[in-house]
Protein backbone atom coordinates (compact mmCIF):
# COMPACT_ATOMS: atom_id res chain seq x y z
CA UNK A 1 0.00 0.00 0.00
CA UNK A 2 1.11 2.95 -1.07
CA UNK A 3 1.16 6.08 1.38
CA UNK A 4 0.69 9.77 0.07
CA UNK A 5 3.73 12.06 1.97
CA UNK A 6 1.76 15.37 2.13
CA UNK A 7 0.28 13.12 4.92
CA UNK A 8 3.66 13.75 7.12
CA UNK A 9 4.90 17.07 8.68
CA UNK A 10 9.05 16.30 8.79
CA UNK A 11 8.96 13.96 12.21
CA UNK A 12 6.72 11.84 10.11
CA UNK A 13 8.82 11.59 7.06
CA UNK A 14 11.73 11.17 8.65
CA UNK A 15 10.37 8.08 10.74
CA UNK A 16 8.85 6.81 7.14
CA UNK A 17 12.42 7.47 5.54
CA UNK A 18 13.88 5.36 8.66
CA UNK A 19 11.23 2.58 7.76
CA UNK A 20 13.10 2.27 4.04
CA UNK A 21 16.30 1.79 5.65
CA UNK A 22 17.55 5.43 5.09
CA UNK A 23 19.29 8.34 7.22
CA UNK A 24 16.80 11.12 8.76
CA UNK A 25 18.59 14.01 6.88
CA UNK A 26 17.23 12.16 3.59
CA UNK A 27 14.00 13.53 4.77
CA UNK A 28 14.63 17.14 4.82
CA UNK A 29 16.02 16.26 1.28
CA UNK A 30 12.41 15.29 0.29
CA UNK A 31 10.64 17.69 2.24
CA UNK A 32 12.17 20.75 0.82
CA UNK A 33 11.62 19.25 -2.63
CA UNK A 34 8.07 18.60 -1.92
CA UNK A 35 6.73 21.38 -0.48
CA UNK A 36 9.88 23.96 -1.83
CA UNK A 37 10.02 23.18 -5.21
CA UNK A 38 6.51 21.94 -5.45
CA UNK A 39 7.72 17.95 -7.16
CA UNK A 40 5.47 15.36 -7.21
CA UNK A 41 7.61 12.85 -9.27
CA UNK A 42 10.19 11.34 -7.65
CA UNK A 43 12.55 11.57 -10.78
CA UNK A 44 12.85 15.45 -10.37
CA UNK A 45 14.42 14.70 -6.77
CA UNK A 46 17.86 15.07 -8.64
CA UNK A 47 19.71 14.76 -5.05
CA UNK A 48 17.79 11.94 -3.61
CA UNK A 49 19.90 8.79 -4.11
CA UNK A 50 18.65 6.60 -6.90
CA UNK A 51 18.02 3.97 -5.01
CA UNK A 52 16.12 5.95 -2.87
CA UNK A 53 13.87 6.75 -5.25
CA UNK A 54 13.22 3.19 -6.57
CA UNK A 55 12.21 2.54 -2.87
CA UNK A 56 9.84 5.46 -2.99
CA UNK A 57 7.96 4.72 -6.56
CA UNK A 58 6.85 1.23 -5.08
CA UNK A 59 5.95 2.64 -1.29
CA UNK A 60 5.06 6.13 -1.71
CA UNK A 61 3.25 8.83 -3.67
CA UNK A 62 2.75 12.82 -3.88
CA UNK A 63 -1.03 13.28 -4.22
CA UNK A 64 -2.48 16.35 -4.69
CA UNK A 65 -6.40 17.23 -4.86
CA UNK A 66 -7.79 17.27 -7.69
CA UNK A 67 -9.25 21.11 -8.57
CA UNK A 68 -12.88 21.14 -9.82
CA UNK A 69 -13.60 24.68 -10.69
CA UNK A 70 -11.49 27.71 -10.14
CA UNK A 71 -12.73 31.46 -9.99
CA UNK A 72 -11.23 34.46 -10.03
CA UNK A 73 -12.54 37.71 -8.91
CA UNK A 74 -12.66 40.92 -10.16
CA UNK A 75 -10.39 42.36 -7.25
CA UNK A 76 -8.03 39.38 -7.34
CA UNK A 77 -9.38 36.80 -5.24
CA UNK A 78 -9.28 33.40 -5.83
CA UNK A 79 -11.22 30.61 -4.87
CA UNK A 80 -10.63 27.04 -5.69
CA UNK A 81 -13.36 23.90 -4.90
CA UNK A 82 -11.20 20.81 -4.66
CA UNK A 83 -12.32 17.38 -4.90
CA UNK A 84 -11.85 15.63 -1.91
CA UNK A 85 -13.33 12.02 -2.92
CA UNK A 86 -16.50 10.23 -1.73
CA UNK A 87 -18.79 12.89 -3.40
CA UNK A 88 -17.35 15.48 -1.24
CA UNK A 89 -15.81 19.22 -2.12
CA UNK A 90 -14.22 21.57 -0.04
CA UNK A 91 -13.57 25.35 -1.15
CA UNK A 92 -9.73 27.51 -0.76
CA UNK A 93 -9.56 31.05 -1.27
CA UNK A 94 -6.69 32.99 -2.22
CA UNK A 95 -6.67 37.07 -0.87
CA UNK A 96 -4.09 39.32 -2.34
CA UNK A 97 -3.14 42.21 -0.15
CA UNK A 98 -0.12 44.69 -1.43
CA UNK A 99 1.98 43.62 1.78
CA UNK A 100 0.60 39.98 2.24
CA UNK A 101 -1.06 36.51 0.27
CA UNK A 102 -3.40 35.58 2.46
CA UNK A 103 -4.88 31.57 2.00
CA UNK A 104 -8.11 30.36 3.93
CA UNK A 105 -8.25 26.32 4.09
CA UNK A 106 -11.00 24.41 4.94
CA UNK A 107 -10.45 21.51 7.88
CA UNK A 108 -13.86 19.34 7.11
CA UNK A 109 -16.42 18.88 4.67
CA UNK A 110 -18.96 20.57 5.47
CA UNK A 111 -19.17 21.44 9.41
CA UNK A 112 -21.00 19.92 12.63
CA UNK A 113 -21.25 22.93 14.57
CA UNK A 114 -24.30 24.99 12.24
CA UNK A 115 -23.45 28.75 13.10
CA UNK A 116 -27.27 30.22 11.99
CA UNK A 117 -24.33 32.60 9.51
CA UNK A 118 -22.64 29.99 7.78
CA UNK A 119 -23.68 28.28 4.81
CA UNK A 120 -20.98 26.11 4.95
CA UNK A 121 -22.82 25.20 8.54
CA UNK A 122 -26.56 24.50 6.47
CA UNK A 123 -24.36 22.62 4.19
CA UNK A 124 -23.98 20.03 7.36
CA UNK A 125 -21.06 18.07 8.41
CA UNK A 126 -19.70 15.40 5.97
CA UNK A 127 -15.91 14.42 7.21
CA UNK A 128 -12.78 15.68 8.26
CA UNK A 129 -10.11 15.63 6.04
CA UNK A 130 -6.70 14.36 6.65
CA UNK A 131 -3.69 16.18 7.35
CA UNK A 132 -2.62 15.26 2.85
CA UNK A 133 -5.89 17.35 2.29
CA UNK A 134 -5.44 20.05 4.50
CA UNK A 135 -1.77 20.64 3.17
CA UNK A 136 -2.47 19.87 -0.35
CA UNK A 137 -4.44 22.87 -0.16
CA UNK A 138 -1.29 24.98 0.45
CA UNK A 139 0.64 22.92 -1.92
CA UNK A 140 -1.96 23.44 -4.76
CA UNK A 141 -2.00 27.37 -4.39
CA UNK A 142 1.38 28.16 -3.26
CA UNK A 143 3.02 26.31 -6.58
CA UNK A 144 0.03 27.32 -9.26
CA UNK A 145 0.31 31.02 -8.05
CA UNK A 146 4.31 30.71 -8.41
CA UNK A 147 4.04 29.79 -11.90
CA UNK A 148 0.71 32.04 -12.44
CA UNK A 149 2.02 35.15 -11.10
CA UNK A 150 5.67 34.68 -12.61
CA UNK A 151 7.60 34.74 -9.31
CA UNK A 152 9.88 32.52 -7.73
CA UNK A 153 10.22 33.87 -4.29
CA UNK A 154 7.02 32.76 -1.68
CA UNK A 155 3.72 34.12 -2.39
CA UNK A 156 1.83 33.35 0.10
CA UNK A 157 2.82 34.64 3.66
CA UNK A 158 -0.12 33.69 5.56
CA UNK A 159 -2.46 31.09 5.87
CA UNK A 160 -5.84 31.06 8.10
CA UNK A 161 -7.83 28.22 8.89
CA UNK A 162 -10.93 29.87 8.54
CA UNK A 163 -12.80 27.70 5.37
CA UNK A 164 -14.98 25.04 5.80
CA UNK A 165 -15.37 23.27 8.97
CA UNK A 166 -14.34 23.90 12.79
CA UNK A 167 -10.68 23.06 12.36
CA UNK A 168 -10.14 21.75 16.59
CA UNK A 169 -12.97 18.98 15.87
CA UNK A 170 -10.00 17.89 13.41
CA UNK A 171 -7.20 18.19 15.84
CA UNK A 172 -5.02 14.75 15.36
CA UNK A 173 -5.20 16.10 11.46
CA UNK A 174 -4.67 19.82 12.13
CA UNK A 175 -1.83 19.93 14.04
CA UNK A 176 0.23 17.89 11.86
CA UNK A 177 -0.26 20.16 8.89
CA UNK A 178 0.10 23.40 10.83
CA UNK A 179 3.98 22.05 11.32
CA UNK A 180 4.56 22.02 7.69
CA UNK A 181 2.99 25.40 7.32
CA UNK A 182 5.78 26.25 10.35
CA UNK A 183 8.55 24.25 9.19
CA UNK A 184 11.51 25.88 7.64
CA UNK A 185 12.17 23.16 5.14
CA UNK A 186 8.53 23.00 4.41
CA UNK A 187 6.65 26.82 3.85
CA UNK A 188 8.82 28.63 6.95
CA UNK A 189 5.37 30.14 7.86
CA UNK A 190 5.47 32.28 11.00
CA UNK A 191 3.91 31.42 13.89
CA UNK A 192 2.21 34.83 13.60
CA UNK A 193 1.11 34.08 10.31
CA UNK A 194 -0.82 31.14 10.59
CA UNK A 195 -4.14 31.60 12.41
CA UNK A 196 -6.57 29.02 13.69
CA UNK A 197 -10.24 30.16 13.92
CA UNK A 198 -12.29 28.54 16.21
CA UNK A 199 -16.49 28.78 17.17
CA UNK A 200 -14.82 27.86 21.18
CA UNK A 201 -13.91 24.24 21.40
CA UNK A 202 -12.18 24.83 24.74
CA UNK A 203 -10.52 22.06 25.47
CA UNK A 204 -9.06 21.68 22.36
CA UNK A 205 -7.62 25.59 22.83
CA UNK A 206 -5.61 24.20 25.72
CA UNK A 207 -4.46 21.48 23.65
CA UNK A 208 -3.48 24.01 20.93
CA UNK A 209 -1.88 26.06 23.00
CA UNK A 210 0.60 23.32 23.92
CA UNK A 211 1.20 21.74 21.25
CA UNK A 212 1.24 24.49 18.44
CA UNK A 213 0.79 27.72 19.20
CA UNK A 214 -0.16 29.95 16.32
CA UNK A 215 -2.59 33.11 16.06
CA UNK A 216 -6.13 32.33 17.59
CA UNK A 217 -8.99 34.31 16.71
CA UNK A 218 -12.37 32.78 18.19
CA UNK A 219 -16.09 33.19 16.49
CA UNK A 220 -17.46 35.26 19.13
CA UNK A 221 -20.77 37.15 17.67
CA UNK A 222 -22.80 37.57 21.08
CA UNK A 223 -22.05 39.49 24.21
CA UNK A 224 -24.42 36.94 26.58
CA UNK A 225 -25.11 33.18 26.64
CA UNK A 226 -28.73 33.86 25.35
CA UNK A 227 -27.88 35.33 22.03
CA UNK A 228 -24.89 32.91 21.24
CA UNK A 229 -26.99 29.99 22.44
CA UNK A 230 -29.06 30.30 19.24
CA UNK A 231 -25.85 32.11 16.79
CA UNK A 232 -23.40 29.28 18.08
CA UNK A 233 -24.91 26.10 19.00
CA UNK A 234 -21.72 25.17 20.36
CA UNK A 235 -21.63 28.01 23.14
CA UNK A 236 -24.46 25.53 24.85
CA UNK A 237 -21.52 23.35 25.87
CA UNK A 238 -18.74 25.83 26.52
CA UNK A 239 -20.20 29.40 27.67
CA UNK A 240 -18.70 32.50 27.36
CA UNK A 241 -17.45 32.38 30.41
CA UNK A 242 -15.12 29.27 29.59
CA UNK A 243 -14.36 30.40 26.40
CA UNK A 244 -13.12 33.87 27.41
CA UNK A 245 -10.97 32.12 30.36
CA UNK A 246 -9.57 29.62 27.59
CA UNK A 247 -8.25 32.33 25.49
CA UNK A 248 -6.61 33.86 28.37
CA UNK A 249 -4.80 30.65 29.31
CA UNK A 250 -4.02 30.65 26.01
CA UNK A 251 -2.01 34.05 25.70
CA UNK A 252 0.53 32.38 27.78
CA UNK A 253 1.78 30.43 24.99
CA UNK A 254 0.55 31.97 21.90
CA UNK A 255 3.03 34.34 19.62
CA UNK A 256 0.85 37.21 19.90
CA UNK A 257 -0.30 39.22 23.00
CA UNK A 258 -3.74 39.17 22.08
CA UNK A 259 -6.31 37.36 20.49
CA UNK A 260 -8.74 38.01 17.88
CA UNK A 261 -12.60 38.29 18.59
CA UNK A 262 -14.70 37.80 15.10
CA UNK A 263 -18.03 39.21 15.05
CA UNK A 264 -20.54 38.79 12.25
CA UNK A 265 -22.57 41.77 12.25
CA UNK A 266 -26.73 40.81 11.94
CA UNK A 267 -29.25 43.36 11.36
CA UNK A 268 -31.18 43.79 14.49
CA UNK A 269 -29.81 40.48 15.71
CA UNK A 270 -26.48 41.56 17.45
CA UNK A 271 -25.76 44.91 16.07
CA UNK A 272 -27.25 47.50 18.74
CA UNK A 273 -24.84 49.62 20.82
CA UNK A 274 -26.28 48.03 23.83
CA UNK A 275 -24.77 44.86 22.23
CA UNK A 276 -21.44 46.80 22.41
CA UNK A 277 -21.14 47.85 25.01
CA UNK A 278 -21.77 44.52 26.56
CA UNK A 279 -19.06 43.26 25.19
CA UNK A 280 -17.11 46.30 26.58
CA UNK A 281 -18.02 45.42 29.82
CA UNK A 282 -17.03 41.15 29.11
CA UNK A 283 -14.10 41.71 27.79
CA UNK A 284 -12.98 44.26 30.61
CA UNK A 285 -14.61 41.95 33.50
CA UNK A 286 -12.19 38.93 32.05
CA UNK A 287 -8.91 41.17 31.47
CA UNK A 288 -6.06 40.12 33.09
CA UNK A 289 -3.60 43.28 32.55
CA UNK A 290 -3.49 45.48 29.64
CA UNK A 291 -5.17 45.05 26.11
CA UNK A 292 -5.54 41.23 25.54
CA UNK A 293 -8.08 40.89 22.34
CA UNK A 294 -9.03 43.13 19.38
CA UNK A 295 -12.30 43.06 17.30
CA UNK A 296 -12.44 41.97 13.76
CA UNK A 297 -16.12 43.19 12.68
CA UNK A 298 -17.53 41.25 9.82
CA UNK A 299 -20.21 42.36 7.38
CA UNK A 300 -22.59 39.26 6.67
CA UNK A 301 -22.77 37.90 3.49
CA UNK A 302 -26.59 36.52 3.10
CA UNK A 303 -28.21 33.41 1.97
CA UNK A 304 -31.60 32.18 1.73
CA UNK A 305 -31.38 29.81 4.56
CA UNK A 306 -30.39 32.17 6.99
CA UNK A 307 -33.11 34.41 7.74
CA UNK A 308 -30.89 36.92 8.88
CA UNK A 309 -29.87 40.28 7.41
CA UNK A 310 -26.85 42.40 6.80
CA UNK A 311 -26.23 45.21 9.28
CA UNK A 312 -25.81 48.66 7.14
CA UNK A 313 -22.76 50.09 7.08
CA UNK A 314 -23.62 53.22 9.06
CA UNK A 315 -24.38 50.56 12.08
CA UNK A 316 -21.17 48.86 11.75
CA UNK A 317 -19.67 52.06 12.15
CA UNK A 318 -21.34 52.83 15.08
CA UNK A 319 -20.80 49.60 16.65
CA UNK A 320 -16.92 50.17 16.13
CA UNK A 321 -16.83 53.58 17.58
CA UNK A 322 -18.19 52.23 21.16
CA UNK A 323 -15.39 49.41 21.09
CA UNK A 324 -12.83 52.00 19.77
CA UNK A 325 -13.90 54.68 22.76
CA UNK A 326 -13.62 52.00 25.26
CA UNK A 327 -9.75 51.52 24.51
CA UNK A 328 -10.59 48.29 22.16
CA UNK A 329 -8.82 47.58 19.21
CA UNK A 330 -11.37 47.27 16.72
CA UNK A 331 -11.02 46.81 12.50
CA UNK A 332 -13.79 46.10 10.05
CA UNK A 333 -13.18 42.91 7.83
CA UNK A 334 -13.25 44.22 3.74
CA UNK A 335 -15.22 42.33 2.19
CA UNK A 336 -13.50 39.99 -1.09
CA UNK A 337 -14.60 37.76 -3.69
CA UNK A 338 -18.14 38.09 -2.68
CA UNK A 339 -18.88 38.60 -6.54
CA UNK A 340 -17.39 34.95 -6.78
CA UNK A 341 -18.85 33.26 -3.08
CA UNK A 342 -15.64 33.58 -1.83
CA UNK A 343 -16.39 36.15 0.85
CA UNK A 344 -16.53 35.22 4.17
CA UNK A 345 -19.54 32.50 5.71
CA UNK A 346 -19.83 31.69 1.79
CA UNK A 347 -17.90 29.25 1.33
CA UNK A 348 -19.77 25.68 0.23
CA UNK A 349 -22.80 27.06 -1.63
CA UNK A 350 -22.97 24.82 -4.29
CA UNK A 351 -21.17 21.85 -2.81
CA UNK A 352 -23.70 19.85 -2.87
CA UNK A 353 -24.71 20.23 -6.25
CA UNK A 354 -21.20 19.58 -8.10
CA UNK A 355 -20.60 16.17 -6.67
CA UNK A 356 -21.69 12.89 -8.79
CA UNK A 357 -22.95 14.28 -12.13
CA UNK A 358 -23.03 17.62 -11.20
CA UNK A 359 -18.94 17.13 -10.12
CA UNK A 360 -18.19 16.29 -14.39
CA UNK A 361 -20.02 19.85 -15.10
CA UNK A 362 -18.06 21.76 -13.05
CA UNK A 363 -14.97 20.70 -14.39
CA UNK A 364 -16.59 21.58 -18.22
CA UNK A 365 -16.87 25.24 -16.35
CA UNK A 366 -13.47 25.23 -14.99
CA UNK A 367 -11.81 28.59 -15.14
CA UNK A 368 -8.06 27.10 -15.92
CA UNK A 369 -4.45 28.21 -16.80
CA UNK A 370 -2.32 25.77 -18.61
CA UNK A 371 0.00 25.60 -14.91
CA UNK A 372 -2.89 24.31 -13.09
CA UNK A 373 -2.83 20.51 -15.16
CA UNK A 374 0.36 20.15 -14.41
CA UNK A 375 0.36 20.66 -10.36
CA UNK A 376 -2.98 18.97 -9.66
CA UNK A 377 -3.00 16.04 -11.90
CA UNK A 378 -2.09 14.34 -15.55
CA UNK A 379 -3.93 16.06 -18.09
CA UNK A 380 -6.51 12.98 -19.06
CA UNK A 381 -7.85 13.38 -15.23
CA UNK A 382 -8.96 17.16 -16.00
């Protein structure tokens, strides 16, 4: 049986290289050339002995996802649905900024926790992916924008887990793949640079916190139990309360000194000033020194399903200001790639409908550059 090597962060490849018999540093050799360089056939590994790569045709494979449909905005935003197998698709959106490349990954099909914002949460929950998927996301858009864009340095400089799914109900998978994000032979990410999002699996932030500390930012969208009782259905297990003494545990470890609140602004829902300055007074009541947490305010991007509304822009506004007054770090999130459902709380809109028969129509609408065949997958398979 052969094993697919975006499955290992560089502990795991090295104890795979050890399996065939070879030395450890062999497995920084492949690493680099993997996730560097971008190979997925063993003959490019020019340095590798050849024996080494005899051993590694018959035991071992690079396998990347195979890329359904890709769309590119109008303000440069891409987004790319990836076949993940089993009738399943998850979505990956590339955000150019002038100082940064931003990537959101999905961790799951679909998601179990059903945030009343998220279509991706209506969608429902399907699997989780392994750690091959969740890197061959990176892989995929790191080496196609290389050759798309005409550079050779790094393009993308940070990645957030912030697509499909609640990435710590994925942990054994996640963690693996956020040390090849990290890894200096692998994308030499910083820590600061790679952000888990999270709708407050507390346990699972203490975990995190140990184990790989990156940027947190937790789906917070209600100042009181009440109102995230029925925003988050998760909040029913782990109240506010917990989750805001979590995230304060977790500032001990993490490589920034505060952590990011996201807040999808509803119309009428969660949007009044009252509502701020509630959260004025929660985050104040669970400070433990100086400014610990900023605000990232989110415009919502409808669907049907929802029943909810957008908040106008003069609200959001408003709603800033009391954070702002109070000493709170506060930005509003600019919206991109809503023209192509890649903004955020769109992602897996028409999942569902582009798997099985649907799956060999989206590839007939494919949006491709010549590049993309030869990262993802022999020609024939497009």
């Amino acid at each position: 049986m052969t094993v697919n090597l975006l499955d290992y962060d560089l502990e795991g490849l090295a104890v795979f290289c050890e399996r065939l018999g070879e030395k450890r540093y062999r497995a920084i050799q492949l690493f680099r050339w993997i996730h560097q360089k971008g190979a997925r056939q063993f003959d490019e590994m020019s340095d590798l002995a050849k024996s080494l790569r005899e051993k590694l045709a018959t035991t071992a494979v690079v396998k990347p996802l195979e890329v359904l449909s890709q769309h590119i905005s109008e303000d440069g935003t891409i987004k790319w649905l990836f076949d993940v197998g089993g009738g399943d698709a998850v979505e990956t959106v590339f955000i150019p900024e002038d100082d940064r490349g931003t990537l959101c990954i999905s961790s799951q099909a679909g998601c179990a926790v059903g945030c009343r914002f998220c279509s991706t949460g209506h969608q429902g929950f399907s699997r989780n992916l392994t750690t091959g998927e969740i890197v061959a996301q990176l892989w995929f858009a790191e080496h196609f924008l290389r050759q798309h864009l005409g550079r050779q340095e790094r393009v993308i400089s940070n990645v957030v887990m912030m697509g499909m799914g609640e990435p710590l109900q994925n942990y054994s998978e996640l963690v693996p793949a956020l040390k090849v994000m990290l890894d200096d032979h692998g994308y030499g990410l910083s820590r600061r640079r790679v952000t888990v999002s999270t709708s407050g699996v507390v346990p699972m932030i203490d975990r995190l916190a140990l184990d790989c500390p990156v940027a947190l930012a937790v789906s917070l969208h209600a100042p009181d139990d009440a109102l995230r009782d029925n925003l988050v259905p998760l909040n029913r297990k782990y109240p506010i309360a917990e989750l805001l003494d979590a995230c304060n545990r977790y500032l001990g470890h993490a490589p920034r000194d505060f952590i990011t609140f996201e807040y999808c602004m509803l119309d009428g829902v969660n949007d009044q000033l009252a509502h701020a300055q509630q959260l004025v007074e929660l985050v104040k009541a669970h400070a433990t020194g100086g400014v610990w947490c900023k605000f990232n305010l989110i415009p919502f991007n409808p669907f049907p399903a929802s029943g909810l509304h957008k908040s106008s822009k003069e609200q959001v506004l408003k709603f800033a200001k009391v954070l702002l007054d109070a000493g709170i770090v506060t930005t509003v999130r600019k919206t991109r790639g809503d023209d192509i459902d890649a903004a955020c709380g769109q992602l897996a809109g028409d999942v569902k409908d582009r798997t099985g028969v649907a799956s060999r129509m989206a590839r007939q609408r494919t949006i491709m550059l010549q590049p993309v065949a030869s990262l993802a997958s022999p020609p024939a398979e497009l």
